[in-house]
Structures are given as structure tokens and as C-alpha cells.
PDB file of N, CA and C in Angstrom:
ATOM      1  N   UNK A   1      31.399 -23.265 -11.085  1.00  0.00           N
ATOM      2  CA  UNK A   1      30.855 -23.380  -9.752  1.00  0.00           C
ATOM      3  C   UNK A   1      29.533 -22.624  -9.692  1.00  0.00           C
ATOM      4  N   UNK A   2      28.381 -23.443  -9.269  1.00  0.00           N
ATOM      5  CA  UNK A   2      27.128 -22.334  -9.053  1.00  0.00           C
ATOM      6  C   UNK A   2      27.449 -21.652  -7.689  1.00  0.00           C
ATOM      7  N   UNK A   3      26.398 -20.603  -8.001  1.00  0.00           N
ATOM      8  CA  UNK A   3      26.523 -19.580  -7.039  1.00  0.00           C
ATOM      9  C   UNK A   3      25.018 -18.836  -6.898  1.00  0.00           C
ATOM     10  N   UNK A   4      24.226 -19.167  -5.786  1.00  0.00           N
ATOM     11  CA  UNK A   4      23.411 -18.937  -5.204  1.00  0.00           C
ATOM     12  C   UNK A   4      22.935 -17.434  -4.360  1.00  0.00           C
ATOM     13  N   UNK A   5      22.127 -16.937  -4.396  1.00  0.00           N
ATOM     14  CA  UNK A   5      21.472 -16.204  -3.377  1.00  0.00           C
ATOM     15  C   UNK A   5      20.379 -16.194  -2.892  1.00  0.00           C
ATOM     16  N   UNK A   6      19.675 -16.602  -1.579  1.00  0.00           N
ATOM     17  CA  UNK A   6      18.678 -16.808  -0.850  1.00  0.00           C
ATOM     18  C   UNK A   6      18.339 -16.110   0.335  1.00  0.00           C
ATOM     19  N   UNK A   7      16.644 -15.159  -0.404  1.00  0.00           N
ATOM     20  CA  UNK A   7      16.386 -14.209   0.304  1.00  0.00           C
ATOM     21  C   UNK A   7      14.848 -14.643   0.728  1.00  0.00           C
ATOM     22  N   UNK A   8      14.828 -14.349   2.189  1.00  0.00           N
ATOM     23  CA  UNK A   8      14.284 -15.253   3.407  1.00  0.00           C
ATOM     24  C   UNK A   8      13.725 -13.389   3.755  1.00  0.00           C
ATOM     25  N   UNK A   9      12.052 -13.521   3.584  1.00  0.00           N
ATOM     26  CA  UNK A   9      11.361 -12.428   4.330  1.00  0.00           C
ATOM     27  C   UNK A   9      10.604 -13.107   5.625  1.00  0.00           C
ATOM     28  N   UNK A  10       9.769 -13.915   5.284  1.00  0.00           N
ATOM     29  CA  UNK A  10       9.156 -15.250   6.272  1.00  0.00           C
ATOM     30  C   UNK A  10       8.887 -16.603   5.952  1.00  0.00           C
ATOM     31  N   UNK A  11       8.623 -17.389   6.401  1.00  0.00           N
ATOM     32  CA  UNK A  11       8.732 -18.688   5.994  1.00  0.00           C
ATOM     33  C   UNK A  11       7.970 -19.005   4.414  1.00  0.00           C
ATOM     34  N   UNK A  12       6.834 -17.999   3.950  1.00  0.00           N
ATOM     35  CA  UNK A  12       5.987 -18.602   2.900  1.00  0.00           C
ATOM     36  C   UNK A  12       7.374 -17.379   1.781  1.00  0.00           C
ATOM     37  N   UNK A  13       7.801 -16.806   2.106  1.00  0.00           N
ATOM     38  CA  UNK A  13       8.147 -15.344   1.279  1.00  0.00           C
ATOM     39  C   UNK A  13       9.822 -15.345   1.346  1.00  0.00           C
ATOM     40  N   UNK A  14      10.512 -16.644   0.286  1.00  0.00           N
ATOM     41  CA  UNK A  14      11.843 -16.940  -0.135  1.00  0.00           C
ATOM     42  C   UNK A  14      12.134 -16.629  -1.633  1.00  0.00           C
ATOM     43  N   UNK A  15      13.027 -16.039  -2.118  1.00  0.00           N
ATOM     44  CA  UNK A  15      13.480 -15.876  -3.387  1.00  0.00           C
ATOM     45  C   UNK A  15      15.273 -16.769  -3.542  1.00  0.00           C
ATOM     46  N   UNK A  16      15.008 -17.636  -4.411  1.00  0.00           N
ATOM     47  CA  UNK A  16      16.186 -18.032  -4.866  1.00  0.00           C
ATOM     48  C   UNK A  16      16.713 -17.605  -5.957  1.00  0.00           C
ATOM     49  N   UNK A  17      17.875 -16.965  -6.005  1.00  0.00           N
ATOM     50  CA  UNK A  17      18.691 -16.154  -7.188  1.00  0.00           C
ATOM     51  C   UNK A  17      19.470 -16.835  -7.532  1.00  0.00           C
ATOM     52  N   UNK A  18      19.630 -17.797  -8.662  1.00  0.00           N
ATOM     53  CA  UNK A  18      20.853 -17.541  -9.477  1.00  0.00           C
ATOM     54  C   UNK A  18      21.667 -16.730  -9.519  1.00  0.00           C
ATOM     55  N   UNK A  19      23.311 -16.869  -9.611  1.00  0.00           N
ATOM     56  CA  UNK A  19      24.239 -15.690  -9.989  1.00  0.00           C
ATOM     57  C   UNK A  19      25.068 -16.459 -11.214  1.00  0.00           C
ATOM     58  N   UNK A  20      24.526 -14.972 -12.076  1.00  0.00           N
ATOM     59  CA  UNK A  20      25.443 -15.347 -13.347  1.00  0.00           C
ATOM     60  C   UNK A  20      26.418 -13.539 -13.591  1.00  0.00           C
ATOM     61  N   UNK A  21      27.436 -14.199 -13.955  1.00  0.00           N
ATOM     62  CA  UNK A  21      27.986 -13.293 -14.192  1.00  0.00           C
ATOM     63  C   UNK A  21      29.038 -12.447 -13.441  1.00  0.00           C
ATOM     64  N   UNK A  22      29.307 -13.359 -12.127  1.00  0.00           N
ATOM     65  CA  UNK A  22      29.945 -12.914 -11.496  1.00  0.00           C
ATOM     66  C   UNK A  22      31.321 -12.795 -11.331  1.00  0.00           C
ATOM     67  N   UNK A  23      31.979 -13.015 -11.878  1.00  0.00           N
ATOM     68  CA  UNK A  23      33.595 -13.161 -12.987  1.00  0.00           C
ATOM     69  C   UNK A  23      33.902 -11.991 -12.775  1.00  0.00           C
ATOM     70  N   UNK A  24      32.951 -11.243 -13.745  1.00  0.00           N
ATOM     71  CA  UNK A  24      33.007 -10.333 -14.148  1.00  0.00           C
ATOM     72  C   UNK A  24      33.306  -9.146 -12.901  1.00  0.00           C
ATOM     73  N   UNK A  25      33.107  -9.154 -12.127  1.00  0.00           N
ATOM     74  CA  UNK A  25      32.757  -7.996 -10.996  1.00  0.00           C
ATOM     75  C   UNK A  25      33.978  -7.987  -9.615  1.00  0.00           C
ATOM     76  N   UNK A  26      34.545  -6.790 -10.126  1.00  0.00           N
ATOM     77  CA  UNK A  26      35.644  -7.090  -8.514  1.00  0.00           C
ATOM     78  C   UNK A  26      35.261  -7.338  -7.624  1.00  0.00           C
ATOM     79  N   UNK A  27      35.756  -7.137  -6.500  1.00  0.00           N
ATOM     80  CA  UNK A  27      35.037  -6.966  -4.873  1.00  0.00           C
ATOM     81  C   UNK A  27      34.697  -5.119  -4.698  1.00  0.00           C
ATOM     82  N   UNK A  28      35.355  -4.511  -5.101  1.00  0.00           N
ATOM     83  CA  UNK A  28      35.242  -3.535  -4.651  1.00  0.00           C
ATOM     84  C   UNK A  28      34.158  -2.264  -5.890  1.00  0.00           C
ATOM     85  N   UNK A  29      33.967  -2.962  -6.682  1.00  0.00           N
ATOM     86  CA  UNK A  29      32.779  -2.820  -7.436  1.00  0.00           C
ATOM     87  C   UNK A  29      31.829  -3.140  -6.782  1.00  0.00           C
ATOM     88  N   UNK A  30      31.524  -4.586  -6.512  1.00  0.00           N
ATOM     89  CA  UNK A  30      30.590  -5.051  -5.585  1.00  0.00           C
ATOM     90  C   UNK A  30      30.221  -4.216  -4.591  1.00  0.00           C
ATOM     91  N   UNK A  31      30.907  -4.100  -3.651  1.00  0.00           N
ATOM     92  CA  UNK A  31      30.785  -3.257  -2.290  1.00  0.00           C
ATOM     93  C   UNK A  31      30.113  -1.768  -2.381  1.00  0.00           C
ATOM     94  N   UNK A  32      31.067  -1.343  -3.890  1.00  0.00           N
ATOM     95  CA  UNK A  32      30.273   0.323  -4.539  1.00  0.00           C
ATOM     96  C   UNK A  32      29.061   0.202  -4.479  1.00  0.00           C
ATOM     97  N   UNK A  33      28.623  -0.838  -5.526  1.00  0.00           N
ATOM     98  CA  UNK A  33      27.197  -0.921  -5.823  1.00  0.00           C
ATOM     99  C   UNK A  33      26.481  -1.078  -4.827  1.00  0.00           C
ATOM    100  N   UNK A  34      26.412  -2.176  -3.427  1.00  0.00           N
ATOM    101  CA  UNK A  34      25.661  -1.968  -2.099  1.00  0.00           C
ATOM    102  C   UNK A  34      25.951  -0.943  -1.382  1.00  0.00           C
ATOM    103  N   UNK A  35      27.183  -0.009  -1.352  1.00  0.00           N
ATOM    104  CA  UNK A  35      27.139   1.063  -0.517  1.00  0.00           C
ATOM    105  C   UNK A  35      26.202   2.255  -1.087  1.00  0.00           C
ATOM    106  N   UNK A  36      26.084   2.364  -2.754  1.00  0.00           N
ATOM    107  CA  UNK A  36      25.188   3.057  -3.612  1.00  0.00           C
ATOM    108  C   UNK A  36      23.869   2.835  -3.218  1.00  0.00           C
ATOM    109  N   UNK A  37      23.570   1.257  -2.935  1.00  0.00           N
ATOM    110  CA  UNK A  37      22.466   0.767  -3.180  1.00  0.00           C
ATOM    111  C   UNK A  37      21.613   1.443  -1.817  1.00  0.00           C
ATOM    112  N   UNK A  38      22.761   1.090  -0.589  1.00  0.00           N
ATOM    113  CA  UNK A  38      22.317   1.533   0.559  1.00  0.00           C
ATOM    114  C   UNK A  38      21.825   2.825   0.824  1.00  0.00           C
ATOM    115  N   UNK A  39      22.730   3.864   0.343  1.00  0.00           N
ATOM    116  CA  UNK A  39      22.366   5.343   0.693  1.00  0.00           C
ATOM    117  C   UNK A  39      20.741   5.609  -0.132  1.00  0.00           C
ATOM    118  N   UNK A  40      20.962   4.813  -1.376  1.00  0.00           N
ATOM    119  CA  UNK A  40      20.081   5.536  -2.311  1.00  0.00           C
ATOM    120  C   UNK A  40      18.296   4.812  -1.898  1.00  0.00           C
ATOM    121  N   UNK A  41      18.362   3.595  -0.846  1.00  0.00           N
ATOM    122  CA  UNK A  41      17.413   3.160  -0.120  1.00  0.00           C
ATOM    123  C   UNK A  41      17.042   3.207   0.979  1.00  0.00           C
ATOM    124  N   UNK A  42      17.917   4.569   1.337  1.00  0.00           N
ATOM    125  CA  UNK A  42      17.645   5.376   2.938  1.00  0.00           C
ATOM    126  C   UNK A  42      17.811   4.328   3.937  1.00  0.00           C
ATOM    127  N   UNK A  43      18.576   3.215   4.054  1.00  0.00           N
ATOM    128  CA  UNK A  43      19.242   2.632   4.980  1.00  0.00           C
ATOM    129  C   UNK A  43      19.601   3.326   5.798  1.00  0.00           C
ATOM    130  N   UNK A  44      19.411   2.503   7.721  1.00  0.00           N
ATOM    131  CA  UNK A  44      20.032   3.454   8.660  1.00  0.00           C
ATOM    132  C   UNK A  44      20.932   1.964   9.218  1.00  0.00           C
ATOM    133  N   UNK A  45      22.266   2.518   9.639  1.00  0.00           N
ATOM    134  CA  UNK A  45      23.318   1.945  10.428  1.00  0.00           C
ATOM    135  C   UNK A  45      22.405   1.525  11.912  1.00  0.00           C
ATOM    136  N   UNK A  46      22.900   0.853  12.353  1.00  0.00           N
ATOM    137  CA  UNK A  46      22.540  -0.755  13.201  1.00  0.00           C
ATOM    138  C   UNK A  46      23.191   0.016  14.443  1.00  0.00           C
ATOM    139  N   UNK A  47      24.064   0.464  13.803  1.00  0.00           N
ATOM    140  CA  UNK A  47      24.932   0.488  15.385  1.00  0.00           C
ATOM    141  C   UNK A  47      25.253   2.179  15.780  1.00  0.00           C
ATOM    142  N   UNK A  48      25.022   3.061  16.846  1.00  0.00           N
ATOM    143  CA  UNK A  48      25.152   4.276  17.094  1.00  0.00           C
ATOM    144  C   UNK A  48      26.792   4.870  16.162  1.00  0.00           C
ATOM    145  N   UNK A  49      27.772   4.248  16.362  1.00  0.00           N
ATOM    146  CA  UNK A  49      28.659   4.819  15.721  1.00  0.00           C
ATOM    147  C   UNK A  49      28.757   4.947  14.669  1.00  0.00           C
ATOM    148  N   UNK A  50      27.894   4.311  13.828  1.00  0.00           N
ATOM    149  CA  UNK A  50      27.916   4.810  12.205  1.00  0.00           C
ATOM    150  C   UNK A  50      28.524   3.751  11.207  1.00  0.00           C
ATOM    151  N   UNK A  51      29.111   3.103  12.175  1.00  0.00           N
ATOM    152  CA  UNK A  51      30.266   1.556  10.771  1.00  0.00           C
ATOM    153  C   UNK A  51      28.917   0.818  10.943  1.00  0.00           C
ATOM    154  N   UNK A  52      29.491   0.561   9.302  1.00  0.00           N
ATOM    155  CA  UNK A  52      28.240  -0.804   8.739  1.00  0.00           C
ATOM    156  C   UNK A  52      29.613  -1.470   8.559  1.00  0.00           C
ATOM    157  N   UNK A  53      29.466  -2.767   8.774  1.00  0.00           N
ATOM    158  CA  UNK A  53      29.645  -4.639   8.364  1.00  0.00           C
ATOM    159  C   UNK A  53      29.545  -4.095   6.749  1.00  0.00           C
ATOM    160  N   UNK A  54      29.703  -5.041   6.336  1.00  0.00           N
ATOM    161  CA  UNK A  54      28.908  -5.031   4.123  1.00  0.00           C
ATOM    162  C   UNK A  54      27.454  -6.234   4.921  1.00  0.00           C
ATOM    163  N   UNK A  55      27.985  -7.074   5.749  1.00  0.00           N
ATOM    164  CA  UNK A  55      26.890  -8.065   6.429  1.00  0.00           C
ATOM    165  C   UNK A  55      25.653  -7.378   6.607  1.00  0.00           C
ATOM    166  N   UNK A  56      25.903  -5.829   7.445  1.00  0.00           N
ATOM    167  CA  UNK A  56      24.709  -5.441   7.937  1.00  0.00           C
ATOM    168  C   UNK A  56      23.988  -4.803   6.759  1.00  0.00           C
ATOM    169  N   UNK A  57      25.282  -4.530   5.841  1.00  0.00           N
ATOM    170  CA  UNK A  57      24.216  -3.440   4.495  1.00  0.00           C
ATOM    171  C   UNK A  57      23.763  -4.787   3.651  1.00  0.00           C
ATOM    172  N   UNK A  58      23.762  -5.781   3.460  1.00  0.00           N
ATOM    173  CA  UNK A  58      23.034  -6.645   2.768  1.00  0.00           C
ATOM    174  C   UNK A  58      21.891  -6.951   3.565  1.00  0.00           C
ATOM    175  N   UNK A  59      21.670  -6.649   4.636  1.00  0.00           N
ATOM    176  CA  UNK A  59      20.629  -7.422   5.518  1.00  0.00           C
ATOM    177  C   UNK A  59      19.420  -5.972   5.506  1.00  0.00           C
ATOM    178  N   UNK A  60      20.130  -4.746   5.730  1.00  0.00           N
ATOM    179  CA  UNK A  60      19.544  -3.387   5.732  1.00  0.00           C
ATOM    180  C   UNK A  60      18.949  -3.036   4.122  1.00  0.00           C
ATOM    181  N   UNK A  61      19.759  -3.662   3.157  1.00  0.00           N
ATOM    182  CA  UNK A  61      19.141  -3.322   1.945  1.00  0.00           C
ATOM    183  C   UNK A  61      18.281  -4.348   1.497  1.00  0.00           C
ATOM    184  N   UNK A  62      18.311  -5.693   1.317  1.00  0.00           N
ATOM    185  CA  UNK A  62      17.231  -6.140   1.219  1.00  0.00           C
ATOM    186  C   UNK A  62      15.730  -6.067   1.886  1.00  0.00           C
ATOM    187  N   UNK A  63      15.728  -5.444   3.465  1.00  0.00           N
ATOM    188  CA  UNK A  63      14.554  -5.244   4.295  1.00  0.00           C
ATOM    189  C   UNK A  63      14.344  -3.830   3.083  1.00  0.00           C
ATOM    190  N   UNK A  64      15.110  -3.013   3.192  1.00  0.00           N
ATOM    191  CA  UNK A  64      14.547  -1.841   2.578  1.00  0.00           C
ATOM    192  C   UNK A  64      13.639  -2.217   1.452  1.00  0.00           C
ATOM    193  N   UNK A  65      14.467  -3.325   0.483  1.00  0.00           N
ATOM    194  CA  UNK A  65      14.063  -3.438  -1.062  1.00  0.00           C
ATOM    195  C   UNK A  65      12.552  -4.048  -1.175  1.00  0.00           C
ATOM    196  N   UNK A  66      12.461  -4.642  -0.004  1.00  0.00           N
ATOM    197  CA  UNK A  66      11.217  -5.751   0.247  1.00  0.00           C
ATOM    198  C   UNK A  66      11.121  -6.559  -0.596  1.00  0.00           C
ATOM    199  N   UNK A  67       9.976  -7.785  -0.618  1.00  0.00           N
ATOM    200  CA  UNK A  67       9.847  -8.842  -1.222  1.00  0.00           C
ATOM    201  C   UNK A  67       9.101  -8.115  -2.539  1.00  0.00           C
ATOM    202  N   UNK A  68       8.315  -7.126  -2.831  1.00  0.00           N
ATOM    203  CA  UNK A  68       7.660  -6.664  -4.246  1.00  0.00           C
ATOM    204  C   UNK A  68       9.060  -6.627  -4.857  1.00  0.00           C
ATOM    205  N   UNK A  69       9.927  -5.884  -4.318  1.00  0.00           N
ATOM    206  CA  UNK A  69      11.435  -5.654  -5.240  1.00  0.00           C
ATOM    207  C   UNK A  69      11.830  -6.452  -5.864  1.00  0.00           C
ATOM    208  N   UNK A  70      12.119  -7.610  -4.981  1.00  0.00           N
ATOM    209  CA  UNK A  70      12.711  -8.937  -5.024  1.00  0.00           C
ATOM    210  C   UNK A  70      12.212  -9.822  -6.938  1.00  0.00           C
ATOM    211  N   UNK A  71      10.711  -9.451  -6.280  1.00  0.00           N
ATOM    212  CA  UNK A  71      10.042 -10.415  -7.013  1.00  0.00           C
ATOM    213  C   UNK A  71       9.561  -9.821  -8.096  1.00  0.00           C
ATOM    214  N   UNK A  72       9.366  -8.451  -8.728  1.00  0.00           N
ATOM    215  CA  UNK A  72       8.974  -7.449  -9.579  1.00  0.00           C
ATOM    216  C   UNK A  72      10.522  -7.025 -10.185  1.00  0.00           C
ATOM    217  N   UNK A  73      11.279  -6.848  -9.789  1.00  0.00           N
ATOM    218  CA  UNK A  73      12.695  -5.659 -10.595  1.00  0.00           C
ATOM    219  C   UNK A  73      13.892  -6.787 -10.689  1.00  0.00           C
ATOM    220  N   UNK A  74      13.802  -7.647 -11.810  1.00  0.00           N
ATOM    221  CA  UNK A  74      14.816  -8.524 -12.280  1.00  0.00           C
ATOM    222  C   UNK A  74      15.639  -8.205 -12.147  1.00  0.00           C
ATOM    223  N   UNK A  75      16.235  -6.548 -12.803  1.00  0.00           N
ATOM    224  CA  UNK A  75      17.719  -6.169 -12.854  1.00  0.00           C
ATOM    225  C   UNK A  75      18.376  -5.905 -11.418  1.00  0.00           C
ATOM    226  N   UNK A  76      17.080  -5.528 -10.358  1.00  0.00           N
ATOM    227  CA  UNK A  76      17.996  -5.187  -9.155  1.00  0.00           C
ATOM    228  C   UNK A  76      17.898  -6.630  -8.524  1.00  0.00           C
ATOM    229  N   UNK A  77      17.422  -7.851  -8.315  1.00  0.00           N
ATOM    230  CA  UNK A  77      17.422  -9.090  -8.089  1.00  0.00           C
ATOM    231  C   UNK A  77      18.735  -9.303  -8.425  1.00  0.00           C
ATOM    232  N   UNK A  78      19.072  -9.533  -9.368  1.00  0.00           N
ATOM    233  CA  UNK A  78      20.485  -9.955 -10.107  1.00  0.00           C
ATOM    234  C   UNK A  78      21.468  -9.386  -9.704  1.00  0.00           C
ATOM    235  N   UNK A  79      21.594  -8.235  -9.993  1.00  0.00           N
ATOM    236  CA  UNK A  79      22.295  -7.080  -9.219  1.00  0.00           C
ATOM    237  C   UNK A  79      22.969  -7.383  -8.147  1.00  0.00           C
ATOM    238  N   UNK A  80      21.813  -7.364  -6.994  1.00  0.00           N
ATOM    239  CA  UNK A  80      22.179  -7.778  -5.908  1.00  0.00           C
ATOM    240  C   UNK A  80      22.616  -9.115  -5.643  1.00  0.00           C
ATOM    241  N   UNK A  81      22.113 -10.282  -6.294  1.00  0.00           N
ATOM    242  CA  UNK A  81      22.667 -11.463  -5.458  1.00  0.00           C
ATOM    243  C   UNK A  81      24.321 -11.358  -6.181  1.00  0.00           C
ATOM    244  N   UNK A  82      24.668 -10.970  -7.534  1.00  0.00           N
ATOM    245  CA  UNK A  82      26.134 -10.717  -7.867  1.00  0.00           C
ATOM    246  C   UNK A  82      26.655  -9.667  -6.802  1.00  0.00           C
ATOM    247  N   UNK A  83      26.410  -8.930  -6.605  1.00  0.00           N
ATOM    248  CA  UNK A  83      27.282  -8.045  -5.894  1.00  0.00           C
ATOM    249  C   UNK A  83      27.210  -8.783  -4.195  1.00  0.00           C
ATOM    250  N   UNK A  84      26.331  -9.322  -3.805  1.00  0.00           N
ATOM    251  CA  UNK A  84      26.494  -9.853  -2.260  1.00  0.00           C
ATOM    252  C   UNK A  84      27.502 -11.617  -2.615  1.00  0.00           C
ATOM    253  N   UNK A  85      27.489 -11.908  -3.921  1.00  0.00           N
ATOM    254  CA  UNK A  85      28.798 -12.937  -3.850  1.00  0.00           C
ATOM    255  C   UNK A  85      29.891 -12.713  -3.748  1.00  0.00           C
ATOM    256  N   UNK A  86      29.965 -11.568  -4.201  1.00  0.00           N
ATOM    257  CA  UNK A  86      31.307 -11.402  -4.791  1.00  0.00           C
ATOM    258  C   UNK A  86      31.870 -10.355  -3.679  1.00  0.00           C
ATOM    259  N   UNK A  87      30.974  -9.485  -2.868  1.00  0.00           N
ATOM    260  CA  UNK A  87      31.451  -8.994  -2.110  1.00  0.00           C
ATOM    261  C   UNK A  87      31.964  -9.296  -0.361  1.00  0.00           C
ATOM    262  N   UNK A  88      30.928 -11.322  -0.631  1.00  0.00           N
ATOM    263  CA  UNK A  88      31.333 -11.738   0.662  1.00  0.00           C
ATOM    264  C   UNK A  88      32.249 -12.601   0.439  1.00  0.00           C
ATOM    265  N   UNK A  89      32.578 -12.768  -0.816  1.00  0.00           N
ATOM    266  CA  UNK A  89      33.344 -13.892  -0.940  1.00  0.00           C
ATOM    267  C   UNK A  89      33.007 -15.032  -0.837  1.00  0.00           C
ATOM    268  N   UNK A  90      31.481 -15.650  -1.046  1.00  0.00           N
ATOM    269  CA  UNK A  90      30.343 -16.815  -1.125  1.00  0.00           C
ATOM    270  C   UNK A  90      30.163 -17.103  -2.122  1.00  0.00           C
ATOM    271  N   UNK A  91      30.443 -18.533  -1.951  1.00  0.00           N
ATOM    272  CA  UNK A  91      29.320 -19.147  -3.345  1.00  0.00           C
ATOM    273  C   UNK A  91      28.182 -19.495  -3.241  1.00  0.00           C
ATOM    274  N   UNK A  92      27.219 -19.323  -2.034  1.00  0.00           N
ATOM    275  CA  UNK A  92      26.328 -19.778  -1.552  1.00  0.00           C
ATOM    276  C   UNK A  92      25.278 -18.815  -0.145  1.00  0.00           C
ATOM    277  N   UNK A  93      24.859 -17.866  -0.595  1.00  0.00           N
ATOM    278  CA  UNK A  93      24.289 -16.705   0.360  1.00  0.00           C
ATOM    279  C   UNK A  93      23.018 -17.333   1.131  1.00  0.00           C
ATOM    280  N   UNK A  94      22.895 -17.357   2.474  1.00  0.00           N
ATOM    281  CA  UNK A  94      21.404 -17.129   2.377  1.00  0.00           C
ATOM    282  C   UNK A  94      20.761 -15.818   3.441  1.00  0.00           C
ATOM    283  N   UNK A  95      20.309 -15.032   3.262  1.00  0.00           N
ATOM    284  CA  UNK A  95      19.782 -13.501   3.861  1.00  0.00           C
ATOM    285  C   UNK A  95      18.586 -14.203   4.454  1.00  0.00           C
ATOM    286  N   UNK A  96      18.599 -13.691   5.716  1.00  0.00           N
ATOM    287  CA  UNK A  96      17.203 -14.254   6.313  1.00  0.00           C
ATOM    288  C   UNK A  96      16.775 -12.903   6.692  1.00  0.00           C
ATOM    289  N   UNK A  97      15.836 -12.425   6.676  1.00  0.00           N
ATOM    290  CA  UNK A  97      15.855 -10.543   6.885  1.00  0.00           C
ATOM    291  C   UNK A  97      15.245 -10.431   7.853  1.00  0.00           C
ATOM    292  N   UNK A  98      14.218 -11.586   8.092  1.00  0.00           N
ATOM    293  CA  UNK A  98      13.119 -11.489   9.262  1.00  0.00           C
ATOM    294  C   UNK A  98      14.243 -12.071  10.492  1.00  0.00           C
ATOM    295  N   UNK A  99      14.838 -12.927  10.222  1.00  0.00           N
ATOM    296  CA  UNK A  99      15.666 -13.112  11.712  1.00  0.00           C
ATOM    297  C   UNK A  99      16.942 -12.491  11.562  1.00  0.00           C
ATOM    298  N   UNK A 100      17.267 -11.566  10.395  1.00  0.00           N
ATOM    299  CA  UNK A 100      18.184 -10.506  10.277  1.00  0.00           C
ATOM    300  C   UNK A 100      20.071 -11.347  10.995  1.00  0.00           C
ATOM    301  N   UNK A 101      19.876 -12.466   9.973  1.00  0.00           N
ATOM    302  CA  UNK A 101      21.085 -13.277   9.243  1.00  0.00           C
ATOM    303  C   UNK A 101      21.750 -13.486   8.358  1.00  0.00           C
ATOM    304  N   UNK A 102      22.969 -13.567   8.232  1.00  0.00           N
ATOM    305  CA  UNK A 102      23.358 -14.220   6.935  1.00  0.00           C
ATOM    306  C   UNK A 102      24.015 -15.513   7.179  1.00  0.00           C
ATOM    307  N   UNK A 103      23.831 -16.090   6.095  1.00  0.00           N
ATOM    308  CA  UNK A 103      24.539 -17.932   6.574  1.00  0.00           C
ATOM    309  C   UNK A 103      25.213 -18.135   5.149  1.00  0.00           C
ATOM    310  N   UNK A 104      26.355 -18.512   4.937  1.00  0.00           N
ATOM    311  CA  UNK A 104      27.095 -19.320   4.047  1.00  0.00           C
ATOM    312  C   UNK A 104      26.888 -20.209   3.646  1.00  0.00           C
TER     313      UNK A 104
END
């Protein structure tokens, strides 16, 4: 089954990821690695009480990572679109960051 990730900054500024390798990776590996990913990219929570969604930390870490990330650092590209499959349970992501979505 392919398995996709699509990251949406503005209409000219889309990255489509392949995911390979995702077998391999629990869910809760997954989730480590974006909750890692999050702290270690000074992400702030959405909401006054402090709970993140995994929804909102994929949407909070890609704005952080920006499109140079995206498009410059292969290993965290990859990285991330495996760990946001496997941690939403998608075969098919798409992150829109500028209208701060995710769609199946």
C-alpha cells in the first residue's frame, strides 16, 4: 500500500513525501519521535491547558520546521512523514500549515 505525506505552506510551497519504511515503526515510537521532535523545536500548545492532539503537534511542528527544512534535511522529511503515518493511522496525510489542517 503507498503511503503519502503532503506538506502545504502556501499554494506555490507543497512537498510530497513518500513513506517508506513504515512497517517498521510502532505507533508509539512514532508519537516519541513527534513529541521529541516538538519540545526540541520549541513548539507552543494551541490551547491554554497544555494537551496537544498528536493533530496539533504535526501541524505545530511542521510550521516550526518550515519549508527550508522540508526541502533541505532529507532525514527529517522522511522522518516525519513515517512517524505522522503511523502515528495517525493514515495512509494518506495532507498538512496544510497555512490553513493549519490535516485531511486524510
Amino acid at each position: 500500500m503507498r503511503q503519502d505525506v503532503f506538506v502545504s505552506f502556501d499554494a506555490r510551497t507543497e512537498f510530497e513525501i513518500p513513506v517508506h519504511g513504515a512497517a517498521g515503526l510502532a505507533a508509539d515510537e512514532a508519537r516519541r519521535w513527534l513529541d521529541q521532535q516538538y519540545v526540541a523545536n520549541d513548539c507552543e500548545p494551541l490551547r491554554a491547558s497544555g494537551k496537544v492532539l498528536t493533530a496539533e503537534k504535526v501541524l505545530a511542528l511542521a510550521d516550526a520546521a518550515g519549508p527550508a527544512r522540508f526541502r533541505d534535511d532529507a532525514e527529517f522529511r522522511e522522518a516525519f512523514a513515517r512517524a505522522v503515518v503511523v502515528a495517525l493511522g493514515q495512509a494518506v496525510v495532507r498538512v496544510d500549515v497555512g490553513g493549519r489542517t490535516l485531511t486524510y
